[in-house]
N, C-alpha and C. Protein backbone atom coordinates (compact mmCIF):
# COMPACT_ATOMS: atom_id res chain seq x y z
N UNK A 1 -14.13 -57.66 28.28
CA UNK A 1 -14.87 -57.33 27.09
C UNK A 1 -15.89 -56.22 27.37
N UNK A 2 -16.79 -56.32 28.40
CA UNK A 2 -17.77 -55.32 28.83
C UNK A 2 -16.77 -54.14 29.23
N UNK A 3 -15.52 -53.76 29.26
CA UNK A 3 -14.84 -52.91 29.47
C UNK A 3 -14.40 -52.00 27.86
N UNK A 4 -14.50 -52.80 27.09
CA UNK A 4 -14.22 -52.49 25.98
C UNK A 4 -15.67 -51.66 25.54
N UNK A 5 -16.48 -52.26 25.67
CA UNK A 5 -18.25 -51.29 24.52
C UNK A 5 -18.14 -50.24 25.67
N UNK A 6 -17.90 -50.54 27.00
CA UNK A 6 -18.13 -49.24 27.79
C UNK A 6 -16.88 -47.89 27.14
N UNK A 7 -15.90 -48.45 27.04
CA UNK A 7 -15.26 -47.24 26.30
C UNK A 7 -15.67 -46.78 24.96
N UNK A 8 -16.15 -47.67 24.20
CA UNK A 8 -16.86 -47.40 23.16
C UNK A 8 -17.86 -46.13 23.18
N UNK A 9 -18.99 -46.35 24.32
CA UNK A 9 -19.84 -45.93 24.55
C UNK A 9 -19.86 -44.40 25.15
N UNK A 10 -18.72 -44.50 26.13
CA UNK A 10 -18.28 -43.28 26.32
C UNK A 10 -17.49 -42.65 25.10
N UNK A 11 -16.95 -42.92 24.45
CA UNK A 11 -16.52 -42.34 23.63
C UNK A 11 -17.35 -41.78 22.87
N UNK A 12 -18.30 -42.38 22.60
CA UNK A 12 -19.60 -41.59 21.10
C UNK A 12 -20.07 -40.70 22.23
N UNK A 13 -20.42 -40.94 23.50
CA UNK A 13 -20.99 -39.74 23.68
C UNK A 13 -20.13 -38.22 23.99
N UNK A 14 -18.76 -38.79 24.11
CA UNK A 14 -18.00 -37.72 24.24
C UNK A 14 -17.91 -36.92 23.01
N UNK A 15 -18.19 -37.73 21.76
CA UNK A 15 -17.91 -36.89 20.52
C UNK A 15 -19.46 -36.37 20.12
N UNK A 16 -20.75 -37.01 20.64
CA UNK A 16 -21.69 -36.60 20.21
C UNK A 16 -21.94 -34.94 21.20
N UNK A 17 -21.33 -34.89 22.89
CA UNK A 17 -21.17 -33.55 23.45
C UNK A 17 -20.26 -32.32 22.50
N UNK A 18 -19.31 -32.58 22.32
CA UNK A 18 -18.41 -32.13 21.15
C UNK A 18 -18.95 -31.55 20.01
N UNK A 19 -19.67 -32.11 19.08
CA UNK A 19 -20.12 -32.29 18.33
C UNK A 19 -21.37 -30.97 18.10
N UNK A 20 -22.03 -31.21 19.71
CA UNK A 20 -23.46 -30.23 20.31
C UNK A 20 -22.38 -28.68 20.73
N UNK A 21 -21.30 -28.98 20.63
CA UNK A 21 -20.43 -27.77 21.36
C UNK A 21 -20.10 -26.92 20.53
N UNK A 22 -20.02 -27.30 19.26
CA UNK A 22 -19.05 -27.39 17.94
C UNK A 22 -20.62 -26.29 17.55
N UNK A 23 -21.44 -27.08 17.32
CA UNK A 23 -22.73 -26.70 16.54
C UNK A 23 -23.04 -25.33 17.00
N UNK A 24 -23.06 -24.66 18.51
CA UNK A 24 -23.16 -23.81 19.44
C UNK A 24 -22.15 -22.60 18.98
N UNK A 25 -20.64 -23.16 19.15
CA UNK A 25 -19.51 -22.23 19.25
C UNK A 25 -19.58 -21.86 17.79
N UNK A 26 -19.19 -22.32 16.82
CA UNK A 26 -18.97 -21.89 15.61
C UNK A 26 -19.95 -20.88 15.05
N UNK A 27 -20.82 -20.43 14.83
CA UNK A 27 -21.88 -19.68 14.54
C UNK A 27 -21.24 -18.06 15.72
N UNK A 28 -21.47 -18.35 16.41
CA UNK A 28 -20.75 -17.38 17.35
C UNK A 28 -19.34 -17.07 17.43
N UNK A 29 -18.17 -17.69 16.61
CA UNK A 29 -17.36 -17.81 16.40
C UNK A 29 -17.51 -16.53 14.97
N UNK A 30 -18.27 -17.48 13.62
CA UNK A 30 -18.37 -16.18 13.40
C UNK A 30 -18.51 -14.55 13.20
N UNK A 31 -19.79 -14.85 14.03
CA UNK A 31 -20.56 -13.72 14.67
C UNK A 31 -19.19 -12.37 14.92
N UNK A 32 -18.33 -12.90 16.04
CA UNK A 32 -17.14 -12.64 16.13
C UNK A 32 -16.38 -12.26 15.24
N UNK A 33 -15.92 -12.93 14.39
CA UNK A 33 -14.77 -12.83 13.31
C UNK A 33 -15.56 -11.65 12.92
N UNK A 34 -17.14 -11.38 11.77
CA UNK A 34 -17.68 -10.46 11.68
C UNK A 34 -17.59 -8.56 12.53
N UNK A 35 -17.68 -8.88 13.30
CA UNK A 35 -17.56 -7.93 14.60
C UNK A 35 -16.25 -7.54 14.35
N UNK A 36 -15.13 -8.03 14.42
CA UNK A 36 -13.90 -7.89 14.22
C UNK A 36 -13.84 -7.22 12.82
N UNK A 37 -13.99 -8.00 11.74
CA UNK A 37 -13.56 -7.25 10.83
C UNK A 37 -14.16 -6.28 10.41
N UNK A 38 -15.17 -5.94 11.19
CA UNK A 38 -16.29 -4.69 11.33
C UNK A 38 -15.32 -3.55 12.07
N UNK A 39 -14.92 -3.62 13.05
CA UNK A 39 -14.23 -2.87 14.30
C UNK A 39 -13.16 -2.61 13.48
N UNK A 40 -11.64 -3.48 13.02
CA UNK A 40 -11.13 -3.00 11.90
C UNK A 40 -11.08 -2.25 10.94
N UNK A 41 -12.21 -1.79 10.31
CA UNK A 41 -12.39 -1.32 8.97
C UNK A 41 -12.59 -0.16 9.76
N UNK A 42 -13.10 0.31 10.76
CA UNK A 42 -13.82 1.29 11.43
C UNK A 42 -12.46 2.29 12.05
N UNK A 43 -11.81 1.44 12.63
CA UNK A 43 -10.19 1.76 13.05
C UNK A 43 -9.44 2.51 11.99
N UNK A 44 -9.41 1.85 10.76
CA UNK A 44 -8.46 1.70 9.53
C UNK A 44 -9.44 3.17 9.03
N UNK A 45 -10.42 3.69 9.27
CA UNK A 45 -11.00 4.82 8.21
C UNK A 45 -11.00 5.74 9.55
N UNK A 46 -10.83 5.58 10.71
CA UNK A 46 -10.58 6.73 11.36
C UNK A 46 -9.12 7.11 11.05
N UNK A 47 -8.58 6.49 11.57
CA UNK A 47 -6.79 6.84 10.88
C UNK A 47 -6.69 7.25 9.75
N UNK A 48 -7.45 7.35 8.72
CA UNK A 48 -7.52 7.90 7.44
C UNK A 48 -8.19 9.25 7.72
N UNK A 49 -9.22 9.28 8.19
CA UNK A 49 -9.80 10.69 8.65
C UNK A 49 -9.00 11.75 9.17
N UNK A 50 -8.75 11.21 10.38
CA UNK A 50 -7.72 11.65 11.53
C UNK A 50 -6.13 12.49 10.36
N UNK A 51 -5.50 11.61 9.64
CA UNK A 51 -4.89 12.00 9.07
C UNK A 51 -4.48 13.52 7.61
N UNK A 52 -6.59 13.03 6.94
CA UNK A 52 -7.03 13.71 6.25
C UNK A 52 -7.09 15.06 7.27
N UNK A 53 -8.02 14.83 8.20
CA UNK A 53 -8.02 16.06 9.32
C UNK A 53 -6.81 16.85 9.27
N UNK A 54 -5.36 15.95 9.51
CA UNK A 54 -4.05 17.17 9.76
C UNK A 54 -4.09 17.32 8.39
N UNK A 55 -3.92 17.04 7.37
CA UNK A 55 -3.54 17.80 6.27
C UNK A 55 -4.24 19.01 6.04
N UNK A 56 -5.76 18.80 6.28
CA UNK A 56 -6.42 19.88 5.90
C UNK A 56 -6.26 21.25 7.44
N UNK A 57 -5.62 20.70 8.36
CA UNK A 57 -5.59 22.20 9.40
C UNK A 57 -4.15 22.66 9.11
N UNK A 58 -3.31 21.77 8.57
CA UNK A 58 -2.08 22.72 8.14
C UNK A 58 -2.24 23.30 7.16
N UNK A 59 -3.11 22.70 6.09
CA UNK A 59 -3.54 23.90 4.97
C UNK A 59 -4.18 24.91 5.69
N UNK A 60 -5.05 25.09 6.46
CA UNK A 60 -5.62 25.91 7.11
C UNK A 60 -4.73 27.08 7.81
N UNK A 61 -3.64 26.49 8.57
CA UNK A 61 -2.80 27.13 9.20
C UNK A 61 -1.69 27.78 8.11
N UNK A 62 -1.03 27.16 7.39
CA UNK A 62 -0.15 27.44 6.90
C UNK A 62 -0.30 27.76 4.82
N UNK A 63 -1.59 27.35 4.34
CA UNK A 63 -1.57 27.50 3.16
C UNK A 63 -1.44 26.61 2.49
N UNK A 64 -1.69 26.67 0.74
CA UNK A 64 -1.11 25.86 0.04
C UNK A 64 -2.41 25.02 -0.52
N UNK A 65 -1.81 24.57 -1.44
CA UNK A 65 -2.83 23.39 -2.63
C UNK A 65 -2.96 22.29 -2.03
N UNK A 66 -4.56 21.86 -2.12
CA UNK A 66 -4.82 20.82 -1.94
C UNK A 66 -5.08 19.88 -3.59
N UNK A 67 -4.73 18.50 -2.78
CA UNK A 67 -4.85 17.48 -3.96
C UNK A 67 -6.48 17.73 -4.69
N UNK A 68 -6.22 17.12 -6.00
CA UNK A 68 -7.18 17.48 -6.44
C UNK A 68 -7.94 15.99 -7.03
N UNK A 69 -7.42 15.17 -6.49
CA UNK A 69 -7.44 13.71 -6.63
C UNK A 69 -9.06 13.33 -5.57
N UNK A 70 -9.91 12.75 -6.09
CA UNK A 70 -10.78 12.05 -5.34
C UNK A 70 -10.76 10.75 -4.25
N UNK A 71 -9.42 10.50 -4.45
CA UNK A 71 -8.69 9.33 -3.73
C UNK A 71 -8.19 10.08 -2.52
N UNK A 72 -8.76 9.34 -1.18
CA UNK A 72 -8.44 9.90 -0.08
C UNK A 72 -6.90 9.71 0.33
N UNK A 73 -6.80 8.24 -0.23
CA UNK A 73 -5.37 8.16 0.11
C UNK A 73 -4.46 8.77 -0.15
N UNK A 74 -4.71 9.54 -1.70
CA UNK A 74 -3.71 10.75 -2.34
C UNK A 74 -3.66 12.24 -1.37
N UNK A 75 -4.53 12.22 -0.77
CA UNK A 75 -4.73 13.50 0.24
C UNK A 75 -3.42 12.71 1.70
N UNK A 76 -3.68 11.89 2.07
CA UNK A 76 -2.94 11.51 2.73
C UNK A 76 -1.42 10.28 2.96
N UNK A 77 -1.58 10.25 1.45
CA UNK A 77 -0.47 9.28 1.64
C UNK A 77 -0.59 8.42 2.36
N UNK A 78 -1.84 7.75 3.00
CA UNK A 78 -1.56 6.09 3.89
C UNK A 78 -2.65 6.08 3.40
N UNK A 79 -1.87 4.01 3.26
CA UNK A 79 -2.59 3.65 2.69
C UNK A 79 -3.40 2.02 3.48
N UNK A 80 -3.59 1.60 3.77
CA UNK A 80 -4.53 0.42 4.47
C UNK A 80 -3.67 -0.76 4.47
N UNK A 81 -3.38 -1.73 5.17
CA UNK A 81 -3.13 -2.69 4.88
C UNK A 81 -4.29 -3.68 3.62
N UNK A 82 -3.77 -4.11 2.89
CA UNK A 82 -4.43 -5.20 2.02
C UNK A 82 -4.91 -4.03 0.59
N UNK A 83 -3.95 -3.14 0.44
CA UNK A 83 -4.76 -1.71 -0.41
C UNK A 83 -3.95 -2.41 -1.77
N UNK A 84 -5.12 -2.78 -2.60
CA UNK A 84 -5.01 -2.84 -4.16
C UNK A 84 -4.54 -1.85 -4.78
N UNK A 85 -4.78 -0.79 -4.64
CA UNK A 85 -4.71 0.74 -5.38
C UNK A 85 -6.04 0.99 -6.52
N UNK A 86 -5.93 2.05 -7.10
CA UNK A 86 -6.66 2.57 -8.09
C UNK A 86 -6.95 1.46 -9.41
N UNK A 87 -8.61 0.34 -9.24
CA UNK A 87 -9.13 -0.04 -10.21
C UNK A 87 -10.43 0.14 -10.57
N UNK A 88 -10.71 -0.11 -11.68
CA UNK A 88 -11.19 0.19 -13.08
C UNK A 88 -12.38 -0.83 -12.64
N UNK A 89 -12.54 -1.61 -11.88
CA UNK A 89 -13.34 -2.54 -11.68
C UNK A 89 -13.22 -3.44 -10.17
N UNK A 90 -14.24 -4.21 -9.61
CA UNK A 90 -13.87 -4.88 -8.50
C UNK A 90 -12.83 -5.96 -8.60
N UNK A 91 -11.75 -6.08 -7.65
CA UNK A 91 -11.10 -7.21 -7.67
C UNK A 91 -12.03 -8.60 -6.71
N UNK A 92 -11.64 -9.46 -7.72
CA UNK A 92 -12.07 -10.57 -7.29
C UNK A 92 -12.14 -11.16 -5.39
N UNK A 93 -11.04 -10.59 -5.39
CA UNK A 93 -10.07 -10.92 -3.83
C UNK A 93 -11.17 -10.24 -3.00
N UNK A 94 -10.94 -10.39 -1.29
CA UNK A 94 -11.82 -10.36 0.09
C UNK A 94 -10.98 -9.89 0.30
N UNK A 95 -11.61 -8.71 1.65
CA UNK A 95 -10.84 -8.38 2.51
C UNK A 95 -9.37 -7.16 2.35
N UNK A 96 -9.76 -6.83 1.17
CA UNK A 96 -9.30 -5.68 0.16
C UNK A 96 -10.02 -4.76 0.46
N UNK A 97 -9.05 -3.85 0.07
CA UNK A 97 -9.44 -2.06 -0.17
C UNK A 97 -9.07 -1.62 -1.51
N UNK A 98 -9.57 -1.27 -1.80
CA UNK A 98 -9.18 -0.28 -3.43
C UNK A 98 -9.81 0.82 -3.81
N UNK A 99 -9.74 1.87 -4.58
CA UNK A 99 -10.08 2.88 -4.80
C UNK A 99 -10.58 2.74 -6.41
N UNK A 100 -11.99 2.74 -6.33
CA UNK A 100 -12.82 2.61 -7.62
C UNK A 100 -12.89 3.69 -8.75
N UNK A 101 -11.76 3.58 -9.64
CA UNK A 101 -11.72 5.15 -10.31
C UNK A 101 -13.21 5.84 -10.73
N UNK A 102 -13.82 4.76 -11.51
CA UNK A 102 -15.12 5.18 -12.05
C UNK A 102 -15.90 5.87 -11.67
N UNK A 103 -16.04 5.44 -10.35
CA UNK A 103 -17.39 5.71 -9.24
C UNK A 103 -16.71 7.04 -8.22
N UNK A 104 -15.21 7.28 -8.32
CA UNK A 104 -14.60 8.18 -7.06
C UNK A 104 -14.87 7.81 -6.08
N UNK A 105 -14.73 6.05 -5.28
CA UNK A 105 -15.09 5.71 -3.94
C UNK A 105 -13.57 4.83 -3.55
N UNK A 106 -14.10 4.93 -2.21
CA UNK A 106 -12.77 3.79 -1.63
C UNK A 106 -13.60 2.63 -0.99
N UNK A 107 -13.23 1.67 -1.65
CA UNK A 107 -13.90 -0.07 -0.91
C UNK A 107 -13.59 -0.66 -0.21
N UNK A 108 -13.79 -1.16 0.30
CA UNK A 108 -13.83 -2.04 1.38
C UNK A 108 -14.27 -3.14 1.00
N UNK A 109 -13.85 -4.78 0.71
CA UNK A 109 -14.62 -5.73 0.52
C UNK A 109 -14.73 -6.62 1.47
N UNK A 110 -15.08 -7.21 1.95
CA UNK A 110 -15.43 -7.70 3.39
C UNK A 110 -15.34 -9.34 3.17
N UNK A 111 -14.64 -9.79 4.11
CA UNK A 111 -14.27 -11.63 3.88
C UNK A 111 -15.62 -12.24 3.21
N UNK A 112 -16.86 -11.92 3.95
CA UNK A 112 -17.89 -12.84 4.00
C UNK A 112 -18.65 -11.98 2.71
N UNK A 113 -18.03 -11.01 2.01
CA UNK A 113 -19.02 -10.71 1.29
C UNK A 113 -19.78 -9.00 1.06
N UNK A 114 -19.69 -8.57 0.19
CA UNK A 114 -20.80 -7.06 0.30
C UNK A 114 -18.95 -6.03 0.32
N UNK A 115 -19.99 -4.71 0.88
CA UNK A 115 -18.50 -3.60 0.51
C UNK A 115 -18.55 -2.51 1.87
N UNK A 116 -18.25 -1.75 2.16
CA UNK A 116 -18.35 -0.91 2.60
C UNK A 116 -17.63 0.41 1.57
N UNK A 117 -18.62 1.78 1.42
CA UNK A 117 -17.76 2.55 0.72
C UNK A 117 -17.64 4.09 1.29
N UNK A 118 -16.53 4.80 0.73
CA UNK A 118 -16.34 5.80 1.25
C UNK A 118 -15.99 6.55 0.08
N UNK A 119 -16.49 8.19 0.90
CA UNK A 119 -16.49 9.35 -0.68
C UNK A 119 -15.60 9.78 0.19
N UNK A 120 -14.83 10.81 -0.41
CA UNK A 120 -14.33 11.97 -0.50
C UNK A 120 -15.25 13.01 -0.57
N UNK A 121 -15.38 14.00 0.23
CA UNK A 121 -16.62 15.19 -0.42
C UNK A 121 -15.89 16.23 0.01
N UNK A 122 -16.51 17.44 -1.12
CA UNK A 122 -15.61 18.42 -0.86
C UNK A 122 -17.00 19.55 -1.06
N UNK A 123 -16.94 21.02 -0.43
CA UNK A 123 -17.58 21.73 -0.74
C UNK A 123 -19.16 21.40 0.59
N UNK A 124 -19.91 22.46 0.44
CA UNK A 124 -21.38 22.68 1.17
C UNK A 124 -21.82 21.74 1.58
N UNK A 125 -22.13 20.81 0.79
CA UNK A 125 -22.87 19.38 1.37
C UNK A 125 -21.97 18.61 2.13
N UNK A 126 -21.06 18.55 2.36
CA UNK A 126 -19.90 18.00 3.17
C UNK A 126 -19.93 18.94 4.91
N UNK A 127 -20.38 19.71 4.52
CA UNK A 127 -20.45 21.25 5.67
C UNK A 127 -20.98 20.69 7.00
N UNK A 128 -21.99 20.04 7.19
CA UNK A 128 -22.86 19.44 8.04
C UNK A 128 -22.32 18.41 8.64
N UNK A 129 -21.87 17.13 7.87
CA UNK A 129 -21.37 16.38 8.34
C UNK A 129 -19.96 16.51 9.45
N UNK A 130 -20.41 15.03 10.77
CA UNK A 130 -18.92 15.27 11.99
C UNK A 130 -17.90 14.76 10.59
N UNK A 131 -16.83 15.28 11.44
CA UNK A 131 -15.31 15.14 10.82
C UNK A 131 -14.66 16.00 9.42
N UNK A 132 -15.67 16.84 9.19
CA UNK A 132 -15.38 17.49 8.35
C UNK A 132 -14.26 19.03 8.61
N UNK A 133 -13.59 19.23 7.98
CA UNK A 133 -12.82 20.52 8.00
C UNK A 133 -12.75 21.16 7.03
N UNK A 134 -13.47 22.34 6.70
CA UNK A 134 -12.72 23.30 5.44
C UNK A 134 -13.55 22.48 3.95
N UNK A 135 -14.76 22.02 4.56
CA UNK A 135 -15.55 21.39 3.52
C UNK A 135 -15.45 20.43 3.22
N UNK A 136 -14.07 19.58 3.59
CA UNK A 136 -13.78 18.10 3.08
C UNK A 136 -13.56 17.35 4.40
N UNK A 137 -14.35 16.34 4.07
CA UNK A 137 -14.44 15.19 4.77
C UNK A 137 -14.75 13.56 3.90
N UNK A 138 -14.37 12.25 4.92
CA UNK A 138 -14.52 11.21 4.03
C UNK A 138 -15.96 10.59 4.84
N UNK A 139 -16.82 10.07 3.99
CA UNK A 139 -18.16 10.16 4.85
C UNK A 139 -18.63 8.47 3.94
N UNK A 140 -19.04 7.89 5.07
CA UNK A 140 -19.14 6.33 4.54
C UNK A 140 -20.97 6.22 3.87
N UNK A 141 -20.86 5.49 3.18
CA UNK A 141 -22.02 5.40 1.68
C UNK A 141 -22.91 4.47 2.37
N UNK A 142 -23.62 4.09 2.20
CA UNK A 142 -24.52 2.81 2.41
C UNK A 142 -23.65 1.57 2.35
N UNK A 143 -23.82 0.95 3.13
CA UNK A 143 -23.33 -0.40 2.29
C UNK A 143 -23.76 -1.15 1.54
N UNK A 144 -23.30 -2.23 0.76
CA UNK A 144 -23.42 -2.61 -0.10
C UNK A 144 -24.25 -4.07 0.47
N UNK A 145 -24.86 -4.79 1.06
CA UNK A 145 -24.97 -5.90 1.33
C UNK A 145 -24.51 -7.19 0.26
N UNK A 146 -24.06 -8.76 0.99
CA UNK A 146 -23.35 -9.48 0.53
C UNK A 146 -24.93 -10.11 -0.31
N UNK A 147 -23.80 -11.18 -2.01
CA UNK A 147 -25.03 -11.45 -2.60
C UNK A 147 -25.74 -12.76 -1.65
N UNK A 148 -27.01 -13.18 -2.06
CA UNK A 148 -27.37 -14.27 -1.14
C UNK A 148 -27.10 -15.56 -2.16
């Protein structure tokens, strides 16, 4: 019988260590996931740059019309994984991209919340900014912070 509460006993404290482990890891677990889908988005708009970049040095090199579309993706034809396309308003959904006709931005909505956004700029004020070529570059906005 005294063999029995002793497993008992060990047992709560095995789940009360667990428990203290759980409380520790998860928060940092987030932290993580955050970081990640931070590093992602960061990845996903260089490859958009990078891409914008060749279009605009073969115009450079070789000539020809550029889009006249405020949508970066129309300059480059790629498009993001999780890409809504061109709306009129925010979609409800996380972890989306879409291109905000109203405003001329590209979003970013973020799992936990808030946006990240990006212009298109074309012309002088674009001039200054890295990554720019030939006046156009995509140059990230403030963010939006999540509501509390």
């Amino acid at each position: 019988m005294a063999s029995n509460g002793r497993r008992k006993y060990e047992m709560a404290i095995m789940i009360v260590i667990i428990g203290a482990l759980l409380m520790v890891l998860l928060p940092k677990l987030e932290g993580a996931r955050v970081e990640i889908e931070e590093t992602t988005l960061q990845t996903e708009v260089a490859g958009i740059r990078i891409e914008l970049l060749d279009r605009l040095a073969h115009r450079e090199a070789v000539g020809g019309e550029l889009p006249q579309s405020a949508n970066p993706l129309h300059w480059t034809k790629r498009e993001p994984e999780h890409y809504l396309g061109e709306l009129d308003s925010a979609p409800d959904a996380r972890g989306v991209w879409y291109f905000d006709r109203k405003k001329e931005i590209l979003i970013y909505r973020f799992q936990r919340g808030g946006e990240a956004r990006f212009r298109l700029t074309r012309g002088a004020h674009a001039a200054n900014a890295s990554g720019v070529l030939a006046g156009v570059g995509l140059i990230r906005e403030e963010n939006i912070a999540p509501a509390p």
